[in-house]
C-alpha atoms as a PDB file:
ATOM      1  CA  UNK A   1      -6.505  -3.576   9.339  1.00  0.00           C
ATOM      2  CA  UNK A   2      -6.268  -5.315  12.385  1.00  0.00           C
ATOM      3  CA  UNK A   3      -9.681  -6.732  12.636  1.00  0.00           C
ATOM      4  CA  UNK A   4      -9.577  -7.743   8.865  1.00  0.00           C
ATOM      5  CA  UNK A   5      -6.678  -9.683   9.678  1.00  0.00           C
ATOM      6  CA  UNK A   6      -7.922 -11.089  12.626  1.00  0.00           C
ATOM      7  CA  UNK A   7     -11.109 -12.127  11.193  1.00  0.00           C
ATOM      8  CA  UNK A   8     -10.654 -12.766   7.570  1.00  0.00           C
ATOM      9  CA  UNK A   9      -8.914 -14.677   5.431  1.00  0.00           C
ATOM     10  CA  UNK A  10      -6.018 -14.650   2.976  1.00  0.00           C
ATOM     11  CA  UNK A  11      -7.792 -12.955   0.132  1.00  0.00           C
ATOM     12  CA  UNK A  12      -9.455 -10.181   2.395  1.00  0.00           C
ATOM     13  CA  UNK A  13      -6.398  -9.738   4.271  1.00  0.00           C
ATOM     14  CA  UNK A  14      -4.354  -8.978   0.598  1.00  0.00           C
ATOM     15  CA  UNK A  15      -6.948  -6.895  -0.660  1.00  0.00           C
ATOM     16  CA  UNK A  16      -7.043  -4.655   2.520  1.00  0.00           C
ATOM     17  CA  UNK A  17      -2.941  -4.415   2.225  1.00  0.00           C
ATOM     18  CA  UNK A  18      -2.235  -3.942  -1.548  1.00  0.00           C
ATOM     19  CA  UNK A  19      -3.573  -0.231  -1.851  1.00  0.00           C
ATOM     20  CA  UNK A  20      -1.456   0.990   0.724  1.00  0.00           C
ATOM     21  CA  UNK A  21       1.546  -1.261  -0.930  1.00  0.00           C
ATOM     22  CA  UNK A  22       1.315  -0.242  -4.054  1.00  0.00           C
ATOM     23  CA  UNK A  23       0.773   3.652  -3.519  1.00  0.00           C
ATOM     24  CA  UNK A  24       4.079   3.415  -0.990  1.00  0.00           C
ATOM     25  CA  UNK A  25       5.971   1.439  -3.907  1.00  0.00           C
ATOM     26  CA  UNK A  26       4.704   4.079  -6.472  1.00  0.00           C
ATOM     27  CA  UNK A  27       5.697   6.890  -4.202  1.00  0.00           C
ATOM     28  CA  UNK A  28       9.062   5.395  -3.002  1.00  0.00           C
ATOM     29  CA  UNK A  29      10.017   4.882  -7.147  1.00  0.00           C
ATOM     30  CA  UNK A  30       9.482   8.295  -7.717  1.00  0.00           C
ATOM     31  CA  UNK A  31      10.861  10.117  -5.070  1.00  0.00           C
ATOM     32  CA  UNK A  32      14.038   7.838  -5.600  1.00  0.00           C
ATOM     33  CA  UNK A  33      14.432   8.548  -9.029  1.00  0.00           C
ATOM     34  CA  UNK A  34      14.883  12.655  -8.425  1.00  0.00           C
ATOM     35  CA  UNK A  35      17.948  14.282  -8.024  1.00  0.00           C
ATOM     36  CA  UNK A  36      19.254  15.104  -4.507  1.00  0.00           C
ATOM     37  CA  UNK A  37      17.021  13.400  -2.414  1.00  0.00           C
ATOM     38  CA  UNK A  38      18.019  13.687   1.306  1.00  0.00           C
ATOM     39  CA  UNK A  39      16.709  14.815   4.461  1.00  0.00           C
ATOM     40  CA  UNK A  40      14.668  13.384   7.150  1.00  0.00           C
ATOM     41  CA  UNK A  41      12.264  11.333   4.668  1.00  0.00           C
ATOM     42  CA  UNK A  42      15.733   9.802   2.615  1.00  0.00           C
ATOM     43  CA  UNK A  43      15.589   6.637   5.104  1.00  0.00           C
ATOM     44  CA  UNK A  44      11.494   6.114   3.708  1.00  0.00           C
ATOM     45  CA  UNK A  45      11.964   6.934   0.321  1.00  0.00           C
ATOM     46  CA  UNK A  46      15.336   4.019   0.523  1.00  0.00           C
ATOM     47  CA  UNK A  47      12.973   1.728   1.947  1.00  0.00           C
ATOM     48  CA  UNK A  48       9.728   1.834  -0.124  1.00  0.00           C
ATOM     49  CA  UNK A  49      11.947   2.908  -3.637  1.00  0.00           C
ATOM     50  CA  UNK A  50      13.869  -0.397  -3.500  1.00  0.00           C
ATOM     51  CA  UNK A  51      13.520  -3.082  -6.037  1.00  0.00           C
ATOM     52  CA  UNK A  52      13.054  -5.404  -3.102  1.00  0.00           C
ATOM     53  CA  UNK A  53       9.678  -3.874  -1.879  1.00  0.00           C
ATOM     54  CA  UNK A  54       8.646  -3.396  -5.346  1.00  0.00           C
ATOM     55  CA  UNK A  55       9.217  -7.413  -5.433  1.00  0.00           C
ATOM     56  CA  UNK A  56       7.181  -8.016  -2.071  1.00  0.00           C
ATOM     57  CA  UNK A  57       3.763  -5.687  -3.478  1.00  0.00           C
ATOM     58  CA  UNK A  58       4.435  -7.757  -6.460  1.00  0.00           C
ATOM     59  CA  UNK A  59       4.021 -10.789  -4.592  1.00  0.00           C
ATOM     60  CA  UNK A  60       0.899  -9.368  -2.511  1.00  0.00           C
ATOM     61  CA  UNK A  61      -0.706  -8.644  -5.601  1.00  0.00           C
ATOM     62  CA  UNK A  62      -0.450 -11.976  -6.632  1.00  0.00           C
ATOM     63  CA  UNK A  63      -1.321 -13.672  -3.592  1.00  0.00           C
ATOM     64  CA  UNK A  64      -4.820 -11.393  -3.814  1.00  0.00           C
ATOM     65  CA  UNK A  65      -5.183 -12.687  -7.438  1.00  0.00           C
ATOM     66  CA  UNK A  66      -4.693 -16.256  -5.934  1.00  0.00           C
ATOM     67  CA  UNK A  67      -6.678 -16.109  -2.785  1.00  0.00           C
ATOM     68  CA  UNK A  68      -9.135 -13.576  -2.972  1.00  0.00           C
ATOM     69  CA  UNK A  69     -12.512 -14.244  -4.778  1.00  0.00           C
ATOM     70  CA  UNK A  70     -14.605 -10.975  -6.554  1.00  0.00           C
ATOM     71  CA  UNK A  71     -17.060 -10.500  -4.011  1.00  0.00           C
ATOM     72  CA  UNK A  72     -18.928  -7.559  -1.996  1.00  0.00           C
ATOM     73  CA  UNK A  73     -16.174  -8.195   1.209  1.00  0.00           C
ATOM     74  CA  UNK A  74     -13.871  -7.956  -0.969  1.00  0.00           C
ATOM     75  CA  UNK A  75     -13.987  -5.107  -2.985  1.00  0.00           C
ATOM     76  CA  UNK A  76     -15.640  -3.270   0.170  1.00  0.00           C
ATOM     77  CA  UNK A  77     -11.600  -4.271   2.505  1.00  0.00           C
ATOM     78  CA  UNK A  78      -9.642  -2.920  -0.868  1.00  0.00           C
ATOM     79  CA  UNK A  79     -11.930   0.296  -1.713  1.00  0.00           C
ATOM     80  CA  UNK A  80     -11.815   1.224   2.348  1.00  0.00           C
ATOM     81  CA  UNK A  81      -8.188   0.893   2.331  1.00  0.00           C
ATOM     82  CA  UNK A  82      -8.108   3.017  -0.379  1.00  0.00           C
ATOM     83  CA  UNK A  83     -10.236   5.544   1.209  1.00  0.00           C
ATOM     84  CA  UNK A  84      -7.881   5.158   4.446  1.00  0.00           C
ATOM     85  CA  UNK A  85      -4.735   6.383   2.026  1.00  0.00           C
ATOM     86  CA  UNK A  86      -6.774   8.897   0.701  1.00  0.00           C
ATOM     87  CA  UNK A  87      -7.661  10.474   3.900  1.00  0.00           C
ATOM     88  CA  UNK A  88      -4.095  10.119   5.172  1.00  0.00           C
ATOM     89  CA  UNK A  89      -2.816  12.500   2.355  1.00  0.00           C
ATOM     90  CA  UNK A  90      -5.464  14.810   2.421  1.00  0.00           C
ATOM     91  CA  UNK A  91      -4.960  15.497   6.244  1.00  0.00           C
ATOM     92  CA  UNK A  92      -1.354  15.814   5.734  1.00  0.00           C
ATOM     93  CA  UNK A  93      -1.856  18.466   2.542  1.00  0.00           C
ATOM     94  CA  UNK A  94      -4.534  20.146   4.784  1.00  0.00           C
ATOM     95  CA  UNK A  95      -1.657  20.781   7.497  1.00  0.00           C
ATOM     96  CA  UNK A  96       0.796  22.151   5.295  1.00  0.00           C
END
């Protein structure tokens, strides 16, 4: 992430974030809308479930429709990130 947005632009900067901002948005929704959430993840799911972060992926996802252009560097920043998220959950379901 950090090299992507040191060295590339808008467009490949947007498309390496959105995966990670949409899943969290998803997530945050979700866990929100269940009964009885609490605990020590309650502060996260706040965070990520509110309307207000739902607004800024919103706005993410349109600055990558703006700014980023369908090419190989492209697609390559937003599948890796998505790979990235991937391997983040499987390590964490392969502790539990």
């Amino acid at each position: 992430m950090l090299a992507t947005a040191w060295l590339g632009g808008t467009g490949l900067i947007c498309a390496a974030m959105t995966p990670c901002m949409r899943l969290y948005a998803h997530l945050g929704q979700r866990l929100a809308a269940a009964d009885g959430v609490a605990g020590p993840y309650a502060e996260w799911i706040d965070t990520y479930g509110e309307a207000h972060f739902e607004d800024l992926t919103a706005r993410l996802e349109a600055l990558l429709d703006e700014h980023a252009r369908d090419t190989a560097e492209v697609r390559w920043a937003h599948r890796r990130a998505l790979q990235l998220e991937v391997g983040f959950f499987d390590a964490a379901a392969s502790r539990g």
